[in-house]
N, C-alpha and C. Protein backbone atom coordinates (compact mmCIF):
# COMPACT_ATOMS: atom_id res chain seq x y z
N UNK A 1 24.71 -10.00 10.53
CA UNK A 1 24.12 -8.82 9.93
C UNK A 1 25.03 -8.36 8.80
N UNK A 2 24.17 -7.87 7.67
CA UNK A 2 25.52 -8.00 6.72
C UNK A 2 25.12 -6.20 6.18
N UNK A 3 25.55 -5.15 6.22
CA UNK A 3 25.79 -4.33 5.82
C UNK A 3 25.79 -3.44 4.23
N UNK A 4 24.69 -2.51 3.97
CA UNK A 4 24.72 -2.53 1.86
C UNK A 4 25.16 -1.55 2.19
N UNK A 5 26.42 -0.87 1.54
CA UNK A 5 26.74 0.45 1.26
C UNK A 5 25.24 0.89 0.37
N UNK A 6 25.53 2.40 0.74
CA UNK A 6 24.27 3.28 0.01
C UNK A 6 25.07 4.28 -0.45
N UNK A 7 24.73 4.98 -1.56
CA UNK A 7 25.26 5.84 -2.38
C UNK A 7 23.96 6.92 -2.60
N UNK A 8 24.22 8.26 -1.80
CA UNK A 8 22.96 9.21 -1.93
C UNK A 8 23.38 10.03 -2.85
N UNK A 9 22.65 10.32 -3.70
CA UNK A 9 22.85 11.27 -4.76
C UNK A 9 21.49 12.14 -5.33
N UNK A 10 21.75 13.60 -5.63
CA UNK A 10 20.51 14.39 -5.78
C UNK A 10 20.41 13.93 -7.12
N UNK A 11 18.89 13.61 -7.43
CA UNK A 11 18.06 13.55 -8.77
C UNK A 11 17.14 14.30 -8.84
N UNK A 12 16.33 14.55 -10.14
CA UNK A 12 15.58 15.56 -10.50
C UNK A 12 14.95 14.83 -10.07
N UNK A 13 13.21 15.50 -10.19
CA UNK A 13 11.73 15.27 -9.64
C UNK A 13 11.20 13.75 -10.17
N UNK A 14 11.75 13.95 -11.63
CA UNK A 14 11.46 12.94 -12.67
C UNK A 14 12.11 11.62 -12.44
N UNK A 15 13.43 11.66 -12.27
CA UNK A 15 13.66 10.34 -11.96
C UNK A 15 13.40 10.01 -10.74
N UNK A 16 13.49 11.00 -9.88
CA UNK A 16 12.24 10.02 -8.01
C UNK A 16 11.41 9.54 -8.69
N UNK A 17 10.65 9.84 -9.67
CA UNK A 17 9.17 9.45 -9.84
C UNK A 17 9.58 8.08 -10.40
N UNK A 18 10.01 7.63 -10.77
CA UNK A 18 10.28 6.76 -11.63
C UNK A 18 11.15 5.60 -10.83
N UNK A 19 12.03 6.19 -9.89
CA UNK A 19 12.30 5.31 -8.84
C UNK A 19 11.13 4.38 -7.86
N UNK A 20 10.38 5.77 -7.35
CA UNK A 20 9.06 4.99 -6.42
C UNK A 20 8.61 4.30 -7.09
N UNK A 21 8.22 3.47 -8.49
CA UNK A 21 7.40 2.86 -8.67
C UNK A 21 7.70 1.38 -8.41
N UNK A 22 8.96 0.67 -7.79
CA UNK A 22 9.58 -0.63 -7.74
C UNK A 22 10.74 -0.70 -6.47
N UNK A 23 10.65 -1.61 -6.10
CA UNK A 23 11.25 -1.63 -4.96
C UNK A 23 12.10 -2.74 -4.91
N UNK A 24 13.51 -3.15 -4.48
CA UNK A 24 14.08 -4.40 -4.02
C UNK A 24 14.73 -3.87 -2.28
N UNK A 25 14.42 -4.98 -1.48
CA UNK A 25 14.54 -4.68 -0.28
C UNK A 25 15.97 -5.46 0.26
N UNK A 26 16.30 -5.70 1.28
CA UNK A 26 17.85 -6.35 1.31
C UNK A 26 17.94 -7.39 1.54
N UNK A 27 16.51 -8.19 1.59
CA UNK A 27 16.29 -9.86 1.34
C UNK A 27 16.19 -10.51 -0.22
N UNK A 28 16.48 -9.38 -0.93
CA UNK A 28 15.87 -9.59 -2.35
C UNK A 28 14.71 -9.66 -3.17
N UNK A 29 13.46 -9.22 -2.30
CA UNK A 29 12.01 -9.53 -2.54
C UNK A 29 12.40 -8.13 -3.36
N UNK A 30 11.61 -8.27 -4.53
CA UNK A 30 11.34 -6.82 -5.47
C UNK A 30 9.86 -6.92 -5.50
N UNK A 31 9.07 -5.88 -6.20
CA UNK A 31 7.71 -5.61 -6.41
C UNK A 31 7.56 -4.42 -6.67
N UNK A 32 5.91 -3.73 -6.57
CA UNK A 32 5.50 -2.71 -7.17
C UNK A 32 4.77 -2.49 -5.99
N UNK A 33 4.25 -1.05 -5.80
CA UNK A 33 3.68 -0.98 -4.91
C UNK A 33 2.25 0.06 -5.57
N UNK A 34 0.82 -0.14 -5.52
CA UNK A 34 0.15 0.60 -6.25
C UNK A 34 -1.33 0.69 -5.31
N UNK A 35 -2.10 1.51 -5.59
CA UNK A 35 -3.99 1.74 -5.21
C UNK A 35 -4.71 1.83 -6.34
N UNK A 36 -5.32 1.53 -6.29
CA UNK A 36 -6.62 1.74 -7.82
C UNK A 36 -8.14 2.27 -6.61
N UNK A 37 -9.30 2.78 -7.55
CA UNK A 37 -10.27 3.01 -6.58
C UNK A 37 -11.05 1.98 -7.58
N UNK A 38 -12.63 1.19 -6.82
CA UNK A 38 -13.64 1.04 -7.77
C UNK A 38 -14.81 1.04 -6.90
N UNK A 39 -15.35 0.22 -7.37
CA UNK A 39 -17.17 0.76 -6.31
C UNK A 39 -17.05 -0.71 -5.20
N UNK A 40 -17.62 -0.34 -4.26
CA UNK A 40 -17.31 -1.02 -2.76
C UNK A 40 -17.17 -2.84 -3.33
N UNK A 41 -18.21 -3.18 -4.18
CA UNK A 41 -17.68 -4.68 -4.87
C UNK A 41 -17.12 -4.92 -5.87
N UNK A 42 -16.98 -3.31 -6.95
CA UNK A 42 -16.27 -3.97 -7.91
C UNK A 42 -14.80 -4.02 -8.30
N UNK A 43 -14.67 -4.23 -9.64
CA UNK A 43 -12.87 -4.42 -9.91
C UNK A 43 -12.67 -3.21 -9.72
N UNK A 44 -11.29 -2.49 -9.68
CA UNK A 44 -10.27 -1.57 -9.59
C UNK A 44 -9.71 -0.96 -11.02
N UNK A 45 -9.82 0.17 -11.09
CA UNK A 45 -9.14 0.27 -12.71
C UNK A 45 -8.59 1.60 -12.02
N UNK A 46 -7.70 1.52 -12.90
CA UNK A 46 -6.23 2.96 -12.65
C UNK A 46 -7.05 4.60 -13.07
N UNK A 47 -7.90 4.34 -13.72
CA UNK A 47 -8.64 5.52 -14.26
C UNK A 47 -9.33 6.65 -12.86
N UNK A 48 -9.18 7.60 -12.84
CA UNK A 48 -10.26 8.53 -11.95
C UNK A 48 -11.15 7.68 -11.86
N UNK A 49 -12.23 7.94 -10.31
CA UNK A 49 -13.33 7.35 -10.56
C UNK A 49 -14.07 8.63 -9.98
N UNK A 50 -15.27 8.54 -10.01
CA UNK A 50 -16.40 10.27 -10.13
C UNK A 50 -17.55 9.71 -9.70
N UNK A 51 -17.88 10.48 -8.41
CA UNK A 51 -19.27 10.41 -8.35
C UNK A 51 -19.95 11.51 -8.41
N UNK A 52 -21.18 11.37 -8.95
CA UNK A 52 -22.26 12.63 -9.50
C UNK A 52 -23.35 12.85 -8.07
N UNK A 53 -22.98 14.48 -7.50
CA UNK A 53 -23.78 14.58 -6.62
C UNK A 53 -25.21 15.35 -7.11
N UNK A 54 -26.51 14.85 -6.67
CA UNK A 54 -27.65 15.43 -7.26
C UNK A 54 -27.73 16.99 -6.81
N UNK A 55 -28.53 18.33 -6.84
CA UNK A 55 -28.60 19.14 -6.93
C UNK A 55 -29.84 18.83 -6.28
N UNK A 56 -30.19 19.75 -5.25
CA UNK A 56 -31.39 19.95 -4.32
C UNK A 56 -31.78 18.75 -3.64
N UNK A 57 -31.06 17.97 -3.24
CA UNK A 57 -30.81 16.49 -2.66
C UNK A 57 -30.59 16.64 -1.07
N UNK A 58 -31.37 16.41 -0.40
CA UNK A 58 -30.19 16.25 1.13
C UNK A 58 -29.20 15.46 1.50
N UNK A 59 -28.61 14.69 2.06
CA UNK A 59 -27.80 13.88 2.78
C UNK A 59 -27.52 12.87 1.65
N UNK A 60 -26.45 12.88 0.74
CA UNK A 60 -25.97 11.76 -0.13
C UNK A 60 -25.37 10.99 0.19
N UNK A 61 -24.99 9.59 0.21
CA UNK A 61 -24.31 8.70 0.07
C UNK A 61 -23.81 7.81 -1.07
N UNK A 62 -22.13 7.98 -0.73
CA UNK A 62 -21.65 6.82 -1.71
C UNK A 62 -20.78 6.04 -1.11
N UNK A 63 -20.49 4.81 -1.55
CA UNK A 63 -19.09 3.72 -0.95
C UNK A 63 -18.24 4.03 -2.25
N UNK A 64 -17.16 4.03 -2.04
CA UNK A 64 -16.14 3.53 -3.05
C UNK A 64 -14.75 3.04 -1.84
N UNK A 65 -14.06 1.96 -2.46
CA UNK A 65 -12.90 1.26 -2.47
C UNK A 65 -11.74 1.82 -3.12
N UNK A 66 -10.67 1.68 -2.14
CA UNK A 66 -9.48 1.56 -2.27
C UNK A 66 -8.69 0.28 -2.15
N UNK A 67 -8.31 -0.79 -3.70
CA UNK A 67 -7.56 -1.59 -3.73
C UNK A 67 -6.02 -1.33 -4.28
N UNK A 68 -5.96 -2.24 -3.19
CA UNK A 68 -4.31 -2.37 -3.23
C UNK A 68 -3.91 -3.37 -4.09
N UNK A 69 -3.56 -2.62 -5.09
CA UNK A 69 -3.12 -3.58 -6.50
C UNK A 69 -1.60 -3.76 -6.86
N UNK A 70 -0.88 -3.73 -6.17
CA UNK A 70 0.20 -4.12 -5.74
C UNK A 70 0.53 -5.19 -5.65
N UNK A 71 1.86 -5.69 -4.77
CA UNK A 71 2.60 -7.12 -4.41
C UNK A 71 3.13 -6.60 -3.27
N UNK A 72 3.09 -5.41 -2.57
CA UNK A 72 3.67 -5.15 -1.32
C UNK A 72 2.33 -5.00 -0.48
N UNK A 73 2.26 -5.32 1.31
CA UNK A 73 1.29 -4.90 1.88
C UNK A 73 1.60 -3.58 2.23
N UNK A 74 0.15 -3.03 2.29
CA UNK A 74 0.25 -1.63 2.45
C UNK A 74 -0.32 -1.15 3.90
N UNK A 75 0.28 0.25 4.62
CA UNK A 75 0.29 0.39 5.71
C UNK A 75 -0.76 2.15 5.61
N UNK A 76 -1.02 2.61 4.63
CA UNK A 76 -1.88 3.38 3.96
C UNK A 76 -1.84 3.48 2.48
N UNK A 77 -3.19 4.55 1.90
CA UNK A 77 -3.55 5.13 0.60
C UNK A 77 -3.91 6.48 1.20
N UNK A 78 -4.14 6.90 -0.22
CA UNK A 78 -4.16 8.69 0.01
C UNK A 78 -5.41 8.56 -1.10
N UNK A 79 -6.60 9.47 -0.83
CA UNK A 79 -7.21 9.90 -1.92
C UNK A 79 -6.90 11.34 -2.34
N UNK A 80 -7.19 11.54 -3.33
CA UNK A 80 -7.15 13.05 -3.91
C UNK A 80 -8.43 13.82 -4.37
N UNK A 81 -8.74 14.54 -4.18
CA UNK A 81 -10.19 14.99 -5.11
C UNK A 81 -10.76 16.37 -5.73
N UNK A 82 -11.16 16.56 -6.24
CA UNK A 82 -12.05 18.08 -6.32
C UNK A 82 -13.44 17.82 -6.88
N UNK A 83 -14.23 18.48 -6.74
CA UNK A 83 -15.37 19.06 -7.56
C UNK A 83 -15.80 19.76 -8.14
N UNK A 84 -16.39 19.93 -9.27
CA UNK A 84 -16.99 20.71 -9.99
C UNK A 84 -17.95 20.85 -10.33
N UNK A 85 -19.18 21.86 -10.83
CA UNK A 85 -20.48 21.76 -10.94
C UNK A 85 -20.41 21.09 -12.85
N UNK A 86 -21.63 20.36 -13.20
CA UNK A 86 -21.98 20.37 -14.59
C UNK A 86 -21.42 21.11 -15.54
N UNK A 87 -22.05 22.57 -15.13
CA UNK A 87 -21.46 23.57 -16.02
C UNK A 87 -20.09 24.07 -15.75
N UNK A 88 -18.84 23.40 -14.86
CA UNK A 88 -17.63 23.77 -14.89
C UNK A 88 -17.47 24.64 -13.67
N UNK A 89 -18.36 24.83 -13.13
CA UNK A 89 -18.16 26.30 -12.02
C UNK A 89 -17.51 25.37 -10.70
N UNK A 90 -16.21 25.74 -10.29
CA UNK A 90 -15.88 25.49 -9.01
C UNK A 90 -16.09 25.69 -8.12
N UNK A 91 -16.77 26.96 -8.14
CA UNK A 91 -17.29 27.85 -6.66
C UNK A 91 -18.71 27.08 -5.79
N UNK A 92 -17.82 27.37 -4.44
CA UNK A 92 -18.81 27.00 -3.35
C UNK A 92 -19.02 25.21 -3.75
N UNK A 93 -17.55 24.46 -3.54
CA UNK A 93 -17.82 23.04 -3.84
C UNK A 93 -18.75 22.35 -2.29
N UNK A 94 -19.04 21.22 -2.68
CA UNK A 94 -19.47 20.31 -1.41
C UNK A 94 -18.43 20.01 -0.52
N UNK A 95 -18.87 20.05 0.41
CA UNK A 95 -18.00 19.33 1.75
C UNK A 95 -18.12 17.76 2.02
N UNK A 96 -17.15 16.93 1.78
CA UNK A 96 -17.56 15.77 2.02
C UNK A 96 -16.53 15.00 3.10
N UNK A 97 -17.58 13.94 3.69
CA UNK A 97 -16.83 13.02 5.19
C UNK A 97 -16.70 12.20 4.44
N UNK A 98 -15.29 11.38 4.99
CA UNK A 98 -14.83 9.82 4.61
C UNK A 98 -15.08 9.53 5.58
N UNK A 99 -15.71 8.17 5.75
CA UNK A 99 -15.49 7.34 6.92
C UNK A 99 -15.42 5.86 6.52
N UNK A 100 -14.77 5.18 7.82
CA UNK A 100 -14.46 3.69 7.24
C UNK A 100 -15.45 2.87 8.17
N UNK A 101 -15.22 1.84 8.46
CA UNK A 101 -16.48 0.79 9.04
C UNK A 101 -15.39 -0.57 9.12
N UNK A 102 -15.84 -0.63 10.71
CA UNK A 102 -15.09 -1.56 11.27
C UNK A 102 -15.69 -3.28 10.59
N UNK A 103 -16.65 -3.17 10.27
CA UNK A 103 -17.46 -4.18 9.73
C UNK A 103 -17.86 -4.23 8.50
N UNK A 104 -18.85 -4.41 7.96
CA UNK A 104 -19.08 -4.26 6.43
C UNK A 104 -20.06 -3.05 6.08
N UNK A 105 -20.14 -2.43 5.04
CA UNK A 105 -20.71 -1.29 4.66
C UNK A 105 -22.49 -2.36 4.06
N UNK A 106 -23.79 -1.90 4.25
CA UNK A 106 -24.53 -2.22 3.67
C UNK A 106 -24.98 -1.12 2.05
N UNK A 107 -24.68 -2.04 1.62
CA UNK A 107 -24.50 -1.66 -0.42
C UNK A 107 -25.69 -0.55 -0.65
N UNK A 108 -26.71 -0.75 0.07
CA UNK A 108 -28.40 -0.49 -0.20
C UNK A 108 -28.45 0.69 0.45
N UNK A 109 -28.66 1.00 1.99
CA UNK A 109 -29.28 1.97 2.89
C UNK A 109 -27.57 2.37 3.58
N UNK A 110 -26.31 2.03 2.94
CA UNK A 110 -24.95 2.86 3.47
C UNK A 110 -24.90 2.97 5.32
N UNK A 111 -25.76 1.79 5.72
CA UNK A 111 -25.44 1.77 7.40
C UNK A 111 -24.08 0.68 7.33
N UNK A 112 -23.38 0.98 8.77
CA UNK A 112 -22.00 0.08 8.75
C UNK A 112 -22.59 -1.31 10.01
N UNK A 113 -22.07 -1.80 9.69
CA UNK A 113 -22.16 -3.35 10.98
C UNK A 113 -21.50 -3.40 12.20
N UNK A 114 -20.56 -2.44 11.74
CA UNK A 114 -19.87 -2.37 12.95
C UNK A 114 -19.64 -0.97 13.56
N UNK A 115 -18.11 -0.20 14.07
CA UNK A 115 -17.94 0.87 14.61
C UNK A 115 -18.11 2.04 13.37
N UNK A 116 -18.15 3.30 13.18
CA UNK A 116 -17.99 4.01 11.91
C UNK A 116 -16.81 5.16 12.58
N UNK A 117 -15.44 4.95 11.86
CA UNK A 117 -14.75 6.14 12.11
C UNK A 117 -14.20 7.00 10.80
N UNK A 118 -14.09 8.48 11.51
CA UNK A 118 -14.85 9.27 10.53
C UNK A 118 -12.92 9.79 10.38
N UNK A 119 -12.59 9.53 9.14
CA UNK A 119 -10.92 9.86 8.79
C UNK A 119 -10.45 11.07 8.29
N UNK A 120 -12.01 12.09 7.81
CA UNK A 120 -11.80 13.42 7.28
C UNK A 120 -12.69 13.87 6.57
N UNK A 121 -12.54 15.72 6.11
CA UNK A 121 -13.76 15.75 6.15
C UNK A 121 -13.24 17.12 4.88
N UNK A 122 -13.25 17.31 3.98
CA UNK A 122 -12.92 18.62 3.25
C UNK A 122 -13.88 18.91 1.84
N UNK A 123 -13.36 20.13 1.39
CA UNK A 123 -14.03 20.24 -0.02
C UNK A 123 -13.21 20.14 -1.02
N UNK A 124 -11.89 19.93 -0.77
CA UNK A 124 -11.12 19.14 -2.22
C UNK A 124 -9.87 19.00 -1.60
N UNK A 125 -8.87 18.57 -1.96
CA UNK A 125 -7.22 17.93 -1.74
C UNK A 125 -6.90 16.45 -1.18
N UNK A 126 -6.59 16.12 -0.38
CA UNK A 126 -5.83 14.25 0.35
C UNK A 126 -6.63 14.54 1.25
N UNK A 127 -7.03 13.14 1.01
CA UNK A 127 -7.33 12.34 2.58
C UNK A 127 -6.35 11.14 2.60
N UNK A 128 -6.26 11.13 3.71
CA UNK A 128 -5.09 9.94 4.13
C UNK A 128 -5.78 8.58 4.97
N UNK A 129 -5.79 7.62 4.02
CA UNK A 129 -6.41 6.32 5.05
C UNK A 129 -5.54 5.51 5.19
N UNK A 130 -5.33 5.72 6.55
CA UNK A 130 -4.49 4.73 7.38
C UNK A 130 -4.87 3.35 7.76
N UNK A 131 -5.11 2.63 6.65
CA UNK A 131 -5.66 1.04 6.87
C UNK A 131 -4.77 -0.10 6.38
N UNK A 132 -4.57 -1.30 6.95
CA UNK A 132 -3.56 -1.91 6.27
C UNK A 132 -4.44 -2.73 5.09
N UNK A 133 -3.32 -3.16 4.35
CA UNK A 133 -4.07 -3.80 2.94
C UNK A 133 -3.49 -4.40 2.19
N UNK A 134 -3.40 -5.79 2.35
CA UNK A 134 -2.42 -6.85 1.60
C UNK A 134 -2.93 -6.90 0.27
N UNK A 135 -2.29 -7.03 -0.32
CA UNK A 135 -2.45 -7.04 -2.08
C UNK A 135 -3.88 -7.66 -2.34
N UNK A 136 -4.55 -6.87 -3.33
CA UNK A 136 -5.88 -7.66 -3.80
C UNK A 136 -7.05 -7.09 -2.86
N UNK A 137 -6.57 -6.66 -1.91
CA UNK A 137 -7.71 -6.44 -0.76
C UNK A 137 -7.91 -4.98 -0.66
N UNK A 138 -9.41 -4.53 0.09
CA UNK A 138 -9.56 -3.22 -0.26
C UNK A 138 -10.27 -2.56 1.25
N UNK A 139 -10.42 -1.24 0.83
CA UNK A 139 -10.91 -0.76 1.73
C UNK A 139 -12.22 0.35 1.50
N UNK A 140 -13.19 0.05 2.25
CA UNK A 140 -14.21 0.71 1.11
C UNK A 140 -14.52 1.84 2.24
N UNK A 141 -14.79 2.63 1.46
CA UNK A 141 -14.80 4.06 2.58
C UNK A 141 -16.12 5.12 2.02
N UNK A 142 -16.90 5.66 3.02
CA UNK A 142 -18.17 5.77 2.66
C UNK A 142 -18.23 7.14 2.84
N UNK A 143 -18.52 8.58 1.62
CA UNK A 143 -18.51 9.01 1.13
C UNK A 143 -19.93 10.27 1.42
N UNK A 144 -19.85 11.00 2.28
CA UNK A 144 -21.24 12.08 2.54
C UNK A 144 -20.92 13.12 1.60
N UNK A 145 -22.06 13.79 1.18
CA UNK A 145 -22.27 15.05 0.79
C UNK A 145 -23.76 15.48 1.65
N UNK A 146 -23.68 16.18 2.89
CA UNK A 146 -24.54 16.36 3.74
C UNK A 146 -25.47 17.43 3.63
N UNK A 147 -25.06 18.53 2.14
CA UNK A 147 -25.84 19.32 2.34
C UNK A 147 -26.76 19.39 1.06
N UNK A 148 -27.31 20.34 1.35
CA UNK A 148 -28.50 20.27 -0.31
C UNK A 148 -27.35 21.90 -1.14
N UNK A 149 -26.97 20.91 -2.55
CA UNK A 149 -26.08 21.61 -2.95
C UNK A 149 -27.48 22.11 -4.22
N UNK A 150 -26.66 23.58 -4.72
CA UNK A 150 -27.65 24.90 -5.61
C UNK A 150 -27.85 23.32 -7.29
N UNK A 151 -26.60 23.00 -7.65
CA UNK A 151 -26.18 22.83 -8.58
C UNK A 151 -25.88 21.20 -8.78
N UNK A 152 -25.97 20.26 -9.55
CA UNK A 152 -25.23 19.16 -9.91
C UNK A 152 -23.60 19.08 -9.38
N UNK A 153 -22.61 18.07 -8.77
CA UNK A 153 -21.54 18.44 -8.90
C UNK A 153 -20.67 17.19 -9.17
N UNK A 154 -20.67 17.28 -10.27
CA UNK A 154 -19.46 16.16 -10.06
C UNK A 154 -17.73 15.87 -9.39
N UNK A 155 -17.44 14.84 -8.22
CA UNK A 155 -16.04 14.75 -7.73
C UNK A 155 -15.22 13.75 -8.04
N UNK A 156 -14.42 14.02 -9.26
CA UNK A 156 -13.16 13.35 -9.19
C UNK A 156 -12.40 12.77 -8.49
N UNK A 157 -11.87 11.48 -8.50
CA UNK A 157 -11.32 10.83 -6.91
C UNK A 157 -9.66 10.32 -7.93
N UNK A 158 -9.07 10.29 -7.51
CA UNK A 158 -7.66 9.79 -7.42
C UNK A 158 -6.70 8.97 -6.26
N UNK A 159 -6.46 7.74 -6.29
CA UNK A 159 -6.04 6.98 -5.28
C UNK A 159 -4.09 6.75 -5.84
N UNK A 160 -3.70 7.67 -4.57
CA UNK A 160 -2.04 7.58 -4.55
C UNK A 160 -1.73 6.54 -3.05
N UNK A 161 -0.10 6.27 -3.45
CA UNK A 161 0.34 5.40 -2.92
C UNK A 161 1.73 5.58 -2.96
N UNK A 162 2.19 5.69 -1.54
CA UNK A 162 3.52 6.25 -2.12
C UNK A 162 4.71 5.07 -0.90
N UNK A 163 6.35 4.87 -1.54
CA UNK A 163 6.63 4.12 -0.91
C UNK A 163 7.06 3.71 0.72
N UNK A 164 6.61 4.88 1.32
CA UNK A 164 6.51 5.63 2.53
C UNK A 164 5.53 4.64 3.01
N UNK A 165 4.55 4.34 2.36
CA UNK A 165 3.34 3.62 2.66
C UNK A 165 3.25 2.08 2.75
N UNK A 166 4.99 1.33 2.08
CA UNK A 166 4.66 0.03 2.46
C UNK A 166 5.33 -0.46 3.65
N UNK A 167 4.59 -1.58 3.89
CA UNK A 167 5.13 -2.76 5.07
C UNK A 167 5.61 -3.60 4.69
N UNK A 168 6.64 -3.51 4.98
CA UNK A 168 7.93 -4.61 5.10
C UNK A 168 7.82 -5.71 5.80
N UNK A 169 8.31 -6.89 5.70
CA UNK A 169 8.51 -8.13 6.41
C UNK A 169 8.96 -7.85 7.54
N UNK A 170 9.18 -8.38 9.07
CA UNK A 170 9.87 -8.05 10.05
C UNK A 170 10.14 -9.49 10.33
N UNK A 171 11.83 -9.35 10.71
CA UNK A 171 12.21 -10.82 11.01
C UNK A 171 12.66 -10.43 12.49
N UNK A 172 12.56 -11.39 13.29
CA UNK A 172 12.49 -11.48 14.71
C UNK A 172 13.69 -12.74 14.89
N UNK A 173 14.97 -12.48 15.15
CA UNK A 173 15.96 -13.41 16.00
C UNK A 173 16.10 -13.54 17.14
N UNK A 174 15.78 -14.82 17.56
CA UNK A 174 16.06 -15.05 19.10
C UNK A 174 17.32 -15.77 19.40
């Protein structure tokens, strides 16, 4: 077992930030560790992604994905969100459920194949999905707005990842 001295020292906000984005571990593996969101089949781009809820609508459904666009496997992602109406008005946003699906999400009518567990449920800030996710691979998580909202609303989504969140190699000596 071979021992790294560590040297702790206080830094501003700015350089943490700038630390989390790269990692070398004490085998020497370095990498990045990252989430992107896109729609349950497609690519991933770093940009917000938004879905538009209709106005006098009942029970909405959407899928969107969380890929892990990284080189580390990941042991969670975090979404972020808010809503807003068309015309800018924040008040009285939608309430929306995440849930994941033990099986595959159907693209068309949003039924799951398998179990459906339901990971949270708010009208804006983190949700935390606790799913693992080796690089490239995603997790698509299915998206209610259950009630009949006055107004149009559009919700902003943001997918964080922080280094708290990766999985490490585990070596086992016998």
């Amino acid at each position: 077992m071979t021992l790294v001295p560590s040297l702790f020292t206080s830094l501003s906000p700015a350089v943490a930030l700038v630390i989390t984005n790269s990692v070398t571990n004490i085998n020497g593996e370095t990498g990045a560790w990252s989430s992107a969101l896109a729609t349950a089949s497609g690519s991933s781009t770093n940009n917000a992604y938004q879905i538009i809820w209709t106005g006098n609508a009942n029970r909405q459904n959407e899928l969107l994905a969380v890929v892990n666009t990284g080189n580390f496997d990941l042991i969670a992602t975090h979404l972020t969100f808010s809503s807003v109406k068309s015309n800018g008005d924040t008040t009285n946003p939608p309430t929306l459920t995440f849930e994941t699906c033990s099986g595959t999400w159907n693209l068309t009518t949003f039924a799951c194949s398998g179990t459906i567990t339901q990971i949270g449920s708010s009208t804006s800030g983190q949700i935390d999905i606790n799913r693992y996710l080796t690089p490239g691979n995603r997790s698509v998580i299915r998206v209610t707005n259950a009630r009949n909202n006055s107004g149009n609303y559009i919700t902003t989504f943001n997918s964080r990842t922080f280094r708290s969140d990766i999985r490490f190699g585990i070596v086992i000596n016998s």
